[in-house]
Protein backbone atom coordinates (compact mmCIF):
# COMPACT_ATOMS: atom_id res chain seq x y z
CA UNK A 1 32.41 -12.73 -43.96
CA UNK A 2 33.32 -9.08 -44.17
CA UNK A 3 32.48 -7.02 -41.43
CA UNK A 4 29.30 -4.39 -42.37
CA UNK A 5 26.25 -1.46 -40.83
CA UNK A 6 23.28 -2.04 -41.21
CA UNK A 7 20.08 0.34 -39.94
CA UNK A 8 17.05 -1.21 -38.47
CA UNK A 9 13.88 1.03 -37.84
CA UNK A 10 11.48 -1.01 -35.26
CA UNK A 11 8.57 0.61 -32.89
CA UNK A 12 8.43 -0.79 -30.04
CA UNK A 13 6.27 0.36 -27.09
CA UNK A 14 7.82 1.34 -23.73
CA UNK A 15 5.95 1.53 -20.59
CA UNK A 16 7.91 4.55 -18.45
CA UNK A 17 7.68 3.70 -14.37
CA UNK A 18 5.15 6.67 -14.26
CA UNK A 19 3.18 5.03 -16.63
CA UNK A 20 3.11 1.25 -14.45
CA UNK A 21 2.82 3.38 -11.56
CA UNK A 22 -0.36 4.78 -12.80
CA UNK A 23 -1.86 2.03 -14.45
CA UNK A 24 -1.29 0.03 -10.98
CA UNK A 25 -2.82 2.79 -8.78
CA UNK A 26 -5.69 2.14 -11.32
CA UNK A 27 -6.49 -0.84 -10.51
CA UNK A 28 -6.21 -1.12 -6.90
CA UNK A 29 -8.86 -1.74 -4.75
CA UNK A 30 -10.36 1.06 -2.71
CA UNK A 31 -8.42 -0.12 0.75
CA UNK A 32 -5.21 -1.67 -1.51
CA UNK A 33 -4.80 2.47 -2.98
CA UNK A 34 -4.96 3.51 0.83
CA UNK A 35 -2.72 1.12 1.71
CA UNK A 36 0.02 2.07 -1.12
CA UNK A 37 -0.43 5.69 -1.00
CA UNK A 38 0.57 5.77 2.93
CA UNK A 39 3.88 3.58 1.68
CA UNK A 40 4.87 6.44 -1.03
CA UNK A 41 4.15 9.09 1.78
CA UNK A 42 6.44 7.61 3.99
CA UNK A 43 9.17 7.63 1.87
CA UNK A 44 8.72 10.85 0.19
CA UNK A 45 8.22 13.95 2.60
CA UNK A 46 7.03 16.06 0.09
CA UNK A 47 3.80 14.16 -0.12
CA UNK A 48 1.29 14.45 3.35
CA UNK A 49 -2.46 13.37 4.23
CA UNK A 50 -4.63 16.29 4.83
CA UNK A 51 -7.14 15.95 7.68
CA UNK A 52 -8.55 19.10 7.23
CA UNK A 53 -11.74 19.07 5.33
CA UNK A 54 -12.63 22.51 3.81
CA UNK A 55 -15.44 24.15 4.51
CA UNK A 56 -18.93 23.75 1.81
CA UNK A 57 -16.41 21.44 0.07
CA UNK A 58 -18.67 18.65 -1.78
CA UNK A 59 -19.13 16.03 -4.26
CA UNK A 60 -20.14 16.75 -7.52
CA UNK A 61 -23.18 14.78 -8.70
CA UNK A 62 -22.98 13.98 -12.51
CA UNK A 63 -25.70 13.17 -14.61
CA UNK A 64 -25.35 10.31 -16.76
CA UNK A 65 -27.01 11.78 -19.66
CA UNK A 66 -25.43 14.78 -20.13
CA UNK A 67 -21.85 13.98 -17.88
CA UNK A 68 -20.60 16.87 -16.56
CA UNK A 69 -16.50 17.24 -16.35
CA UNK A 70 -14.83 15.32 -14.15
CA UNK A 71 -12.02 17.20 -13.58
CA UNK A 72 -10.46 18.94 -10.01
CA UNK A 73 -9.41 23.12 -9.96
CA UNK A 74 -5.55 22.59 -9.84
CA UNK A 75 -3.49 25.39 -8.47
CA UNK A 76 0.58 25.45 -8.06
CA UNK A 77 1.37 24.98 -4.60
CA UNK A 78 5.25 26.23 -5.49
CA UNK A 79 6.99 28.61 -7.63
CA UNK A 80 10.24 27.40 -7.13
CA UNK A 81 10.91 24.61 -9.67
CA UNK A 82 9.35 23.63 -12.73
CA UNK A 83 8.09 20.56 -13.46
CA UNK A 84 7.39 18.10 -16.62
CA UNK A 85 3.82 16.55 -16.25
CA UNK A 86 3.85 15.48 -19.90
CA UNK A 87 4.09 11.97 -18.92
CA UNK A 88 1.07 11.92 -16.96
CA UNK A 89 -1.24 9.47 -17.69
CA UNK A 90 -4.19 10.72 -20.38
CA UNK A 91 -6.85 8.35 -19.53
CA UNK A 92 -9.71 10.96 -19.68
CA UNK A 93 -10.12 14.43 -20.68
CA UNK A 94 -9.99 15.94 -17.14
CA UNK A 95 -7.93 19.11 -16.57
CA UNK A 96 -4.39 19.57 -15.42
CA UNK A 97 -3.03 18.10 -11.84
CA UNK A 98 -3.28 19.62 -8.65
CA UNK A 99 -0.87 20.13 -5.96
CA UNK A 100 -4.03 20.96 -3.35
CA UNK A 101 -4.67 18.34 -1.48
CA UNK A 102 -7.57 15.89 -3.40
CA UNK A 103 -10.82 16.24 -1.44
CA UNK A 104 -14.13 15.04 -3.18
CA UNK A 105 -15.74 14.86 -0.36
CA UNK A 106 -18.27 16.79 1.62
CA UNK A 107 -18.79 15.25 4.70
CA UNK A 108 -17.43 14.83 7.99
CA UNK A 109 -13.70 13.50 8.30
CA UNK A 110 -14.19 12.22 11.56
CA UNK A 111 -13.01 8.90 11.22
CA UNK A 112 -9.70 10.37 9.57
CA UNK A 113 -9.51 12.16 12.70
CA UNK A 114 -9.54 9.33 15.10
CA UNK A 115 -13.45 9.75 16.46
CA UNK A 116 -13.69 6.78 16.08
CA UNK A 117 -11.01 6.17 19.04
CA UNK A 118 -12.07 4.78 22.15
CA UNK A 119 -12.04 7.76 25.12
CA UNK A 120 -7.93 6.55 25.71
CA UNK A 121 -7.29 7.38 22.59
CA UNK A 122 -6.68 3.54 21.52
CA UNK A 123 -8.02 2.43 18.01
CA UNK A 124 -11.05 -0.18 18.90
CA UNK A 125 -9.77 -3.85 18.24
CA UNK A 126 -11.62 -6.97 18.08
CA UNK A 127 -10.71 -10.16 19.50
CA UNK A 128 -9.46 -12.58 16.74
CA UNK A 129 -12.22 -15.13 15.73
CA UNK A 130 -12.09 -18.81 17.65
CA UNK A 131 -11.27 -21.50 15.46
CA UNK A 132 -12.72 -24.90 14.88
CA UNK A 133 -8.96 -26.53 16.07
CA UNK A 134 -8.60 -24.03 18.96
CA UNK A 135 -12.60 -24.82 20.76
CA UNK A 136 -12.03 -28.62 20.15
CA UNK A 137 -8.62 -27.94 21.97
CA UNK A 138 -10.05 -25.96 24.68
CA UNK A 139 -12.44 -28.61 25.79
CA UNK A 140 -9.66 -31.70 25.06
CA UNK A 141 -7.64 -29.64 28.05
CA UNK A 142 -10.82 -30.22 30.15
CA UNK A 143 -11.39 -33.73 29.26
CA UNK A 144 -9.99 -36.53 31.48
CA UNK A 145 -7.98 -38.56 28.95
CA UNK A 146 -4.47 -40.56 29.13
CA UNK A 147 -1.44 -38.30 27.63
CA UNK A 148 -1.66 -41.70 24.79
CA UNK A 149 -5.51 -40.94 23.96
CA UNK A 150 -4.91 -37.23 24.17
CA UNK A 151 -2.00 -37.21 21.41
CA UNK A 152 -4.38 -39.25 18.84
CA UNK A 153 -7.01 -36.92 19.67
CA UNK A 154 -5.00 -33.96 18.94
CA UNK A 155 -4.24 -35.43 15.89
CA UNK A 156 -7.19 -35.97 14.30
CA UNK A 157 -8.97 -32.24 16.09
CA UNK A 158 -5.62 -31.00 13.40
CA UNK A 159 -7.27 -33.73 10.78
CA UNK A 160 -10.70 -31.83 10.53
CA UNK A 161 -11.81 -29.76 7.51
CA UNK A 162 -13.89 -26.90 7.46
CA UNK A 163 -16.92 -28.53 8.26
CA UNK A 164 -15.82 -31.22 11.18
CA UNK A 165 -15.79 -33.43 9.11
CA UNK A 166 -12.82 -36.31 9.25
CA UNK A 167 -11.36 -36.83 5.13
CA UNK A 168 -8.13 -38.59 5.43
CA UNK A 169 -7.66 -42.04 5.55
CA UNK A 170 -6.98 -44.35 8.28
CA UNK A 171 -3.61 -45.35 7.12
CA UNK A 172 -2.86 -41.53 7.14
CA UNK A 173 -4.02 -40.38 10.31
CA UNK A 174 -1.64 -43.20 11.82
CA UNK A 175 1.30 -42.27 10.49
CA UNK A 176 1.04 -38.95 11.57
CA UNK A 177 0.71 -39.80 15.20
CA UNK A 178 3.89 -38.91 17.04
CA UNK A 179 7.14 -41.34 16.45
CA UNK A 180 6.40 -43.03 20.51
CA UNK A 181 2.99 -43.70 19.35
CA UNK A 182 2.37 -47.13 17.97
CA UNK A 183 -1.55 -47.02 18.08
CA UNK A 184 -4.11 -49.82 16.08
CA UNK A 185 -7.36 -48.50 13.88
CA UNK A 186 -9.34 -49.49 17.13
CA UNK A 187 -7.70 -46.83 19.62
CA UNK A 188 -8.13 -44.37 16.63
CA UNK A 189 -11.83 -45.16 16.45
CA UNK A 190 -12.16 -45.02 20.22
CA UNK A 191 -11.01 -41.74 20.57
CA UNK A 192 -12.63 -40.30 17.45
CA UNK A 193 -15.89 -41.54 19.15
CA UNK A 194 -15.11 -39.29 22.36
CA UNK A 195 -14.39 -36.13 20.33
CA UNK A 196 -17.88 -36.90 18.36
CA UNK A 197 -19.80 -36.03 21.86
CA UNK A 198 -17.39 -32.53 21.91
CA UNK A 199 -19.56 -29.17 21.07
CA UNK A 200 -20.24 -28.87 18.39
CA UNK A 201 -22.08 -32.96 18.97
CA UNK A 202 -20.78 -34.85 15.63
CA UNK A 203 -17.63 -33.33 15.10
CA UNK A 204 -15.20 -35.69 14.03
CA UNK A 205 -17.51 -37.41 11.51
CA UNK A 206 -16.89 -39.76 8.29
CA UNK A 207 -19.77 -38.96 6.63
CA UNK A 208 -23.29 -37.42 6.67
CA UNK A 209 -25.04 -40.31 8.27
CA UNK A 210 -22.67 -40.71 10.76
CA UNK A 211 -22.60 -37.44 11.78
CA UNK A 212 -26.52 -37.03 12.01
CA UNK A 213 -26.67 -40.62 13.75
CA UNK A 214 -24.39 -39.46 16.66
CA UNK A 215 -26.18 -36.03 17.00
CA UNK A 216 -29.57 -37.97 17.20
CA UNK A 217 -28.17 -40.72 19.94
CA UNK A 218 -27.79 -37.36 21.94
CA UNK A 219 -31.55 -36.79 22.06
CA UNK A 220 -33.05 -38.48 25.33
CA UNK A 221 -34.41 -41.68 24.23
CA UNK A 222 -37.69 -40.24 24.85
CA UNK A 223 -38.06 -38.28 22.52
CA UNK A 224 -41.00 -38.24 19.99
CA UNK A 225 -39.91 -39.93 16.73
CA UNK A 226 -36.41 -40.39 17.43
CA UNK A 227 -36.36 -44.30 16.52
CA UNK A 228 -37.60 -44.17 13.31
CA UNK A 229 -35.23 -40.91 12.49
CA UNK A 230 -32.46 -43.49 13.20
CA UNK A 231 -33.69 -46.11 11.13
CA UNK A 232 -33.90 -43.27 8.41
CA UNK A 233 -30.45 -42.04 9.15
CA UNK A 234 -29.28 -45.90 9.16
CA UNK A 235 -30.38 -46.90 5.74
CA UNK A 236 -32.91 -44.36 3.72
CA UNK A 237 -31.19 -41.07 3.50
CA UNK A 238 -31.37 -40.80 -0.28
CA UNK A 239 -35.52 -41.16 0.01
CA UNK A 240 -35.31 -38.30 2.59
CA UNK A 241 -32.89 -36.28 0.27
CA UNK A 242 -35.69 -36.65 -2.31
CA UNK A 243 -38.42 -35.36 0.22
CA UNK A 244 -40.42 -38.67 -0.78
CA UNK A 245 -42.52 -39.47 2.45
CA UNK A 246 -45.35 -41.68 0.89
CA UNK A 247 -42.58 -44.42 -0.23
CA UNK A 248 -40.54 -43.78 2.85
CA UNK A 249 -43.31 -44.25 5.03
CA UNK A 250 -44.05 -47.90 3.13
CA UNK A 251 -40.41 -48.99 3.64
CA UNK A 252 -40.06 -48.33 7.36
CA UNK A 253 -43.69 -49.69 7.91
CA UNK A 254 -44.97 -46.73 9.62
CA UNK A 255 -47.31 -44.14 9.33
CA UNK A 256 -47.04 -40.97 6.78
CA UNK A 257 -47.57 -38.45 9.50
CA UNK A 258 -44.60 -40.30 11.96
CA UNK A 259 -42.71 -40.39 9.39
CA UNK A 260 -42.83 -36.29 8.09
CA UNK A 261 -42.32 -35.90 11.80
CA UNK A 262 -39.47 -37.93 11.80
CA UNK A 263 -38.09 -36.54 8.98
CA UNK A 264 -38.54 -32.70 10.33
CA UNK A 265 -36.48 -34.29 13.72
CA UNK A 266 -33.46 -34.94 11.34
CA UNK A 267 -33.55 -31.74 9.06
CA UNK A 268 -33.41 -29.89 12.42
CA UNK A 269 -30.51 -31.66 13.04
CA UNK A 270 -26.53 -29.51 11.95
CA UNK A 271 -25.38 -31.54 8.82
CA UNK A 272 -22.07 -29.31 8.74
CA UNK A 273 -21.07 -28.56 12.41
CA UNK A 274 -17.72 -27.64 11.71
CA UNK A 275 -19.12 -24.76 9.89
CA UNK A 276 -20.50 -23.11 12.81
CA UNK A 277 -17.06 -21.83 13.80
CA UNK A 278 -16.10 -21.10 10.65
CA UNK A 279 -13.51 -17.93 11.00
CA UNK A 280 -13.25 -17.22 7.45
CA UNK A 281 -13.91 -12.77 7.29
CA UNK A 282 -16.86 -11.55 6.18
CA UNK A 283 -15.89 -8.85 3.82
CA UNK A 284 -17.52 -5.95 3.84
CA UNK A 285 -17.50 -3.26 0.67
CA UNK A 286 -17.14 0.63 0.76
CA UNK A 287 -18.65 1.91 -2.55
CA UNK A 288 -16.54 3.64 -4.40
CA UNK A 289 -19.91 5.27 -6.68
CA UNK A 290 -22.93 6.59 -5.68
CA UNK A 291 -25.88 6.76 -8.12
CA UNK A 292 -29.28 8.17 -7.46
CA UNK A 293 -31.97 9.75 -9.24
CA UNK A 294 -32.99 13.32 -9.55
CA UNK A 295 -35.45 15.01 -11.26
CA UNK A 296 -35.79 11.86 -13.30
CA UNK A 297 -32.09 11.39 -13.84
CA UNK A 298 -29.77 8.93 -12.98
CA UNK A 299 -26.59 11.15 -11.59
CA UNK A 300 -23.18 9.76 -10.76
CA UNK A 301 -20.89 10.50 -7.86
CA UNK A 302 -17.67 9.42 -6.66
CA UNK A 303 -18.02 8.47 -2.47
CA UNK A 304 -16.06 10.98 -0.82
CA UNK A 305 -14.84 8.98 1.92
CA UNK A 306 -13.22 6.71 -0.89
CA UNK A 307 -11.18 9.47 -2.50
CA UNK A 308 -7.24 10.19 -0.80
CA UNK A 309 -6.62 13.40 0.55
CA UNK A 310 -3.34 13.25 -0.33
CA UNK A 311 -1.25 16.91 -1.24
CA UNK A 312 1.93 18.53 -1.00
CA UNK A 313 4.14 19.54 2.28
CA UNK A 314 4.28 23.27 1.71
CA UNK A 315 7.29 23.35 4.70
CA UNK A 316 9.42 20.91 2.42
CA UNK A 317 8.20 22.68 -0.89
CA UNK A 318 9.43 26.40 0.52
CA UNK A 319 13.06 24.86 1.67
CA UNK A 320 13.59 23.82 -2.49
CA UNK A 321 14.81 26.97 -3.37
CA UNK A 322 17.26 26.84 -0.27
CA UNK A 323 18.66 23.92 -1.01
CA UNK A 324 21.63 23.49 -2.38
CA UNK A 325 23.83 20.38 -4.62
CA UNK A 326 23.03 17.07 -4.40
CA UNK A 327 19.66 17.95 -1.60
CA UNK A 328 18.50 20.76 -4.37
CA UNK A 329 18.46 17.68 -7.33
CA UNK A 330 17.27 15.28 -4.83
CA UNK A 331 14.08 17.54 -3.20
CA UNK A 332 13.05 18.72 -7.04
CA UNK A 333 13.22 14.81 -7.86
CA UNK A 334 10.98 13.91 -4.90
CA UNK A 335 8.63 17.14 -6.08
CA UNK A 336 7.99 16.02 -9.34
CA UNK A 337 7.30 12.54 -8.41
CA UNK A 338 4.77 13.87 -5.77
CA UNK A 339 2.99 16.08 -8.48
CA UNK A 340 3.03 13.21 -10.83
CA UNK A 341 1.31 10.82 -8.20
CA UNK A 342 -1.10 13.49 -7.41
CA UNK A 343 -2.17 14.29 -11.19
CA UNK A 344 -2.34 10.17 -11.49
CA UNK A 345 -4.84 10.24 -8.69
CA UNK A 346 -7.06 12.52 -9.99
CA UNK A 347 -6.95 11.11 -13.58
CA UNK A 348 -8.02 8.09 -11.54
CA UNK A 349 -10.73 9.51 -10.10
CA UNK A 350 -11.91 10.84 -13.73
CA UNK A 351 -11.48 7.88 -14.93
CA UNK A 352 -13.65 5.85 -12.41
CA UNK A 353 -15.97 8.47 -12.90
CA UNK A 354 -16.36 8.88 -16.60
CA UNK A 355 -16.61 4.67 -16.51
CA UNK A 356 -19.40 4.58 -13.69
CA UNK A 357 -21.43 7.14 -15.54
CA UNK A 358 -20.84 5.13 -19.42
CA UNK A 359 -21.90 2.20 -17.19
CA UNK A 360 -25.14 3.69 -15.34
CA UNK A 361 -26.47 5.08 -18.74
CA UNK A 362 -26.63 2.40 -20.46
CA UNK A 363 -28.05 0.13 -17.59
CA UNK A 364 -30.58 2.69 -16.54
CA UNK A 365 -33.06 0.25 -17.45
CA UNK A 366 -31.97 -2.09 -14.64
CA UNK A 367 -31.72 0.86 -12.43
CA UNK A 368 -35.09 1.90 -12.66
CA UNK A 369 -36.92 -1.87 -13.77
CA UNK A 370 -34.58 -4.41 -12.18
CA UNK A 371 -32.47 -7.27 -13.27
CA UNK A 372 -34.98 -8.62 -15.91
CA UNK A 373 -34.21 -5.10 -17.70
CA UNK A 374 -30.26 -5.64 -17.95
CA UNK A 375 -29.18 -5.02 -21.36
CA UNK A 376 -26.13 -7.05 -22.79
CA UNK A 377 -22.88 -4.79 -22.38
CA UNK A 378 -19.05 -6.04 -23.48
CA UNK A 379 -16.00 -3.87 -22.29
CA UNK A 380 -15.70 -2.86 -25.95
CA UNK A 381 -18.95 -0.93 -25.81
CA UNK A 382 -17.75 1.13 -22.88
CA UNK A 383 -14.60 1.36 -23.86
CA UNK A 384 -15.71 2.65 -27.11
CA UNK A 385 -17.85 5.22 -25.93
CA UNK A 386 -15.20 7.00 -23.46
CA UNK A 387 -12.50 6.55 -25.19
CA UNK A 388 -10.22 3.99 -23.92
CA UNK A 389 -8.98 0.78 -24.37
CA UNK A 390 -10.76 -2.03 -23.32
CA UNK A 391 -7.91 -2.90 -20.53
CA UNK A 392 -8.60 0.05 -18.08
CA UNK A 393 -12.00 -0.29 -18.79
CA UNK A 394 -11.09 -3.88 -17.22
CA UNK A 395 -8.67 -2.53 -14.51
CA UNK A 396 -10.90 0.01 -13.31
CA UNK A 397 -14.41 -2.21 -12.85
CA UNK A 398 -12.57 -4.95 -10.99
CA UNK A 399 -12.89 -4.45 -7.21
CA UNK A 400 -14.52 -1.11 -7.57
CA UNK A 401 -17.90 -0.64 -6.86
CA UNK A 402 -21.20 0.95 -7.02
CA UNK A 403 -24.22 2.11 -4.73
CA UNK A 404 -27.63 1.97 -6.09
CA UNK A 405 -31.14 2.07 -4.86
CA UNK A 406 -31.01 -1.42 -5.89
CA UNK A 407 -28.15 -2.16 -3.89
CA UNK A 408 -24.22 -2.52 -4.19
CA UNK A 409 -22.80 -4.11 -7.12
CA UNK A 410 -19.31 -4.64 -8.48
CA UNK A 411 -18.86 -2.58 -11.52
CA UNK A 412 -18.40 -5.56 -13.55
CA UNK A 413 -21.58 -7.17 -12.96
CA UNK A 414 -23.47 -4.84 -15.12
CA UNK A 415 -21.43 -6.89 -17.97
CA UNK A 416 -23.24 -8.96 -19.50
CA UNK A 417 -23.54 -11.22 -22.63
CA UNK A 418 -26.21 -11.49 -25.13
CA UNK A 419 -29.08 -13.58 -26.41
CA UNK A 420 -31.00 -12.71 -29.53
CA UNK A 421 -34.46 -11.85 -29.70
CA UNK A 422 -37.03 -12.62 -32.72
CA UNK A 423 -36.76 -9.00 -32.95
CA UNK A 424 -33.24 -9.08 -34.03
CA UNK A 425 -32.14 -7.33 -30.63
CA UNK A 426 -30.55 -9.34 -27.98
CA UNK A 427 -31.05 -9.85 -24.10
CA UNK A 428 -28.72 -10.44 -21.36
CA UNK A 429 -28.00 -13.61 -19.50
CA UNK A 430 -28.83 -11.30 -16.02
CA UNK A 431 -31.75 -10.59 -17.86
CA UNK A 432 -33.05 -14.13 -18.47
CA UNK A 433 -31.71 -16.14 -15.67
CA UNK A 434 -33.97 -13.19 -13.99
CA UNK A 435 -37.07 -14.34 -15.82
CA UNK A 436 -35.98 -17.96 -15.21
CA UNK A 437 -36.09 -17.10 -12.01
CA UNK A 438 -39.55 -15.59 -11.66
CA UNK A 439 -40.89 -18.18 -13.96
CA UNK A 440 -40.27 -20.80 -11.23
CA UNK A 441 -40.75 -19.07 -8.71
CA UNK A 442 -44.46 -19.13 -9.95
CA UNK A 443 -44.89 -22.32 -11.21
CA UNK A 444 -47.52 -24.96 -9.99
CA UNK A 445 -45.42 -27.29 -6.82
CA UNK A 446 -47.28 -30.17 -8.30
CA UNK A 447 -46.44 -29.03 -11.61
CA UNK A 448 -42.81 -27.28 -12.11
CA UNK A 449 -41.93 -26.63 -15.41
CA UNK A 450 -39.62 -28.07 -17.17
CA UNK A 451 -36.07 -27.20 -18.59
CA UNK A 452 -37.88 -27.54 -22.02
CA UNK A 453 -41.09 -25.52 -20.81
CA UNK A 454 -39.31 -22.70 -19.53
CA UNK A 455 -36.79 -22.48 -22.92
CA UNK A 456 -40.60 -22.35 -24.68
CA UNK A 457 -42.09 -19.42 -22.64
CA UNK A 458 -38.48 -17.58 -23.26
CA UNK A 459 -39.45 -18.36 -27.37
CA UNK A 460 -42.97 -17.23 -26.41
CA UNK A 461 -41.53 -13.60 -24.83
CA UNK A 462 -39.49 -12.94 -27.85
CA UNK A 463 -35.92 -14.53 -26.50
CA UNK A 464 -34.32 -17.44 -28.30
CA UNK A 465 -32.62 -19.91 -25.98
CA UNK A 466 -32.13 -23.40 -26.43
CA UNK A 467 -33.18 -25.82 -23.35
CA UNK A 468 -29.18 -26.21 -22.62
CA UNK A 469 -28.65 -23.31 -21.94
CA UNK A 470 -31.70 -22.36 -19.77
CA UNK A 471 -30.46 -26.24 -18.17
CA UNK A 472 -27.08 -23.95 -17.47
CA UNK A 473 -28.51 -20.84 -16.51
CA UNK A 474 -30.44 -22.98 -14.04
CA UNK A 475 -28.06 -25.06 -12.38
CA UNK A 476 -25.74 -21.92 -12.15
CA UNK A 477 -28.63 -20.52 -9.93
CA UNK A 478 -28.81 -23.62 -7.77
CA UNK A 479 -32.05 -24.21 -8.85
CA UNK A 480 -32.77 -27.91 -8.68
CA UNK A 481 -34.38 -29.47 -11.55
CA UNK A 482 -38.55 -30.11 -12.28
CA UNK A 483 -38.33 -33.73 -10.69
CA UNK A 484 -36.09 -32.24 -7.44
CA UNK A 485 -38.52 -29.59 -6.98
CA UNK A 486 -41.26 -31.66 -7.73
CA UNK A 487 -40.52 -34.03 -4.72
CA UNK A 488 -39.55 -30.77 -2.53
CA UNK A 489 -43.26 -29.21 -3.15
């Protein structure tokens, strides 16, 4: 073949680092954005945290049905270099960056100052958590046991799951005994009965009715009712699951009233006691919105105390124009990048804005009715209506959320599908697992309504939904089903 040229035109799209830079810092979480910006600081000294706050500084409200811009004053912070923002990301139709520090909010920056210190000056810490493993540990270094007993012991204490409970198999919790340790099933058993009278009482358990057996044999034997809770624990647990006295009561051979109070004996009784030192965080969520009404309008604010103060060095910004080769090209570099972050944050901040406020108008319904009033919104919708794609609409409602009178809610649960109505409109599932909820919560105990009944009072209110999907809608609720709640009422 002879050798040739040949031209090619393609379009292909290129993501610049700016670009991922920005798209990443958009969706962060509230405390992950903290968490990176103090990283970039430290390795670029033209970027710095401002603790000052400035005086009558505060948060613009925006109303949701006439939004008002969402964009920050900018003002150059140096004369010495010019930079190229062009690539800066144009998610909204804020104003140009800022090189002041960003400050949204209006209160106090106390905790930014350390106030919230101890009087040496120490931040406050907080003893890590006890586990399940370490308490059962604690009290085996108490217990009077041989060095044999006390290695299978320790084994099956590292054995337990979350809730005490003992899963693995026989076979398996011999073979991982230590190499010196040839011990039988019975020694196992032995010792798994001594760590079953540990606290919490019926740790170490194979299943349910072992556990509530041992916890009940710890009751003095005189104690009202505590026989017959045994023989129910022993062989009629599933009757007691299904709350059916009368029948239970004819099986043991004993009266209905003994037998409800037996029954009350074992439901006071800790089914999962593992659970009770459970260490697992409990998270707790910073709101990156506020909305509230006034003067019978929803308005929208970002929380100040969510919003990076982050701005330039103006000692490192005045020694530019002093530099000189290589330190010269290197400080501009670091400059630019630093006014590029900080235009990236505030077209952040627009954006979450101009999304909460797309978001609050068209759920203002909920806001003002509840959650039977949720209309049916897709990303599309939103996306549509500020302007973006449907991918930051995505990134920016996951992990960010939302103060209401109603309570705190993750952007994203105001998303919704729909089902039609006779009218030809549509309802959200919030909406109707709402009115599922509130029709049950009504119903007759002797009576509860069926999957089938409930799917026909939806018809009757206008909303067509078939009886498997209100069967769905139900079970996602944990709500048990007519017969369950039947023999619970």
């Amino acid at each position: 073949m002879k050798p040739g040229l040949q031209f090619r035109l393609n379009q292909q799209l290129t993501l610049t680092p700016q670009l991922q830079q920005a798209i990443r810092l958009l969706q962060l979480s509230q405390l992950e954005l903290e968490a990176e910006l103090r990283q970039i600081a430290e390795s670029n000294p033209l970027l710095e945290f401002s603790d000052d706050n400035p005086e009558n500084a505060e948060s613009d409200d925006h109303e949701v049905v006439e939004p008002l811009p969402a964009g920050t004053s900018s003002t150059s912070t140096s004369s010495n270099d010019s930079v190229d923002d062009s690539e800066a990301p144009d998610w909204s139709d804020g104003d140009g960056a800022g090189e002041d520090p960003i400050d949204f909010s209006g209160g106090s920056s106390s905790s930014r100052n350390g106030s919230s210190s101890d009087e040496d000056g120490f931040e406050p810490q907080s003893a890590a958590p006890e586990t399940l493993q370490e308490h059962l540990l604690w009290q085996l270094n108490l217990t009077h046991m041989s060095p044999r007993d006390r290695a299978i012991a320790e084994v099956l204490i590292d054995a337990l799951n979350a809730d005490g409970y003992l899963t693995e198999s026989m076979e398996s919790l011999l073979a991982a005994l230590p190499a010196d340790i040839k011990a039988s099933a019975a020694e196992l058993e032995h010792v798994r009965r001594l760590l079953q009278r540990f606290d919490p009482t019926g740790i170490a358990s194979l299943d349910l009715r072992d556990c509530l057996r041992v916890q009940l044999e710890q009751f003095d034997p005189d104690t009202p009712h505590r026989d017959l809770a045994l023989r129910i624990v022993d062989s009629e647990l599933e009757l007691l699951a299904r709350n059916d006295i009368a029948r239970l009561a004819r099986k043991l051979r004993a009266s209905e009233d003994d037998t409800a109070a037996a029954a009350v004996l074992i439901r006071s009784l800790d089914p999962r006691p593992g659970a009770a030192l459970d260490v697992t965080p409990v998270e707790y969520v910073a709101p990156d919105v506020y909305a509230r009404k006034d003067g019978g309008r929803w308005r929208v604010s970002l929380n100040p105390d969510c919003q990076p103060r982050l701005g330039l060095n103006q000692h490192y910004c005045g020694l530019i124009a002093q530099a000189r080769g290589t330190d010269a090209s290197w400080m501009r570099g670091q400059l630019q990048e630093a006014r590029w972050l900080i235009k990236s944050l505030e077209s952040r901040a627009e954006t979450l804005l101009k999304v909460a406020e797309a978001i609050v108008r068209r759920q203002s319904a909920f806001l003002d009715y509840g959650p039977e009033a949720m209309h049916p919104l897709v990303l599309r919708e939103v996306a549509e209506e500020v302007g973006m794609h449907e991918s930051t609409i995505s990134r920016v409602t996951t992990r960010k959320y939302i103060h209401t009178p109603r309570g705190t809610f993750e952007l994203k649960h105001f998303f919704s599908s729909g089902v039609s109505t006779e009218d030809g409109g549509s309802a959200s599932a919030t909406a109707i697992q709402a009115m599922l909820r509130k029709l049950v919560d009504a119903e007759d105990p002797r009576k509860p309504l069926s999957d089938q009944a409930i799917a026909e009072e939806l018809h009757r209110k206008g909303i067509q939904v078939a009886r498997r999907t209100v069967a769905k809608y139900r079970e996602a609720m944990r709500i048990p089903s007519s017969s369950e709640r039947q023999r619970a009422g």
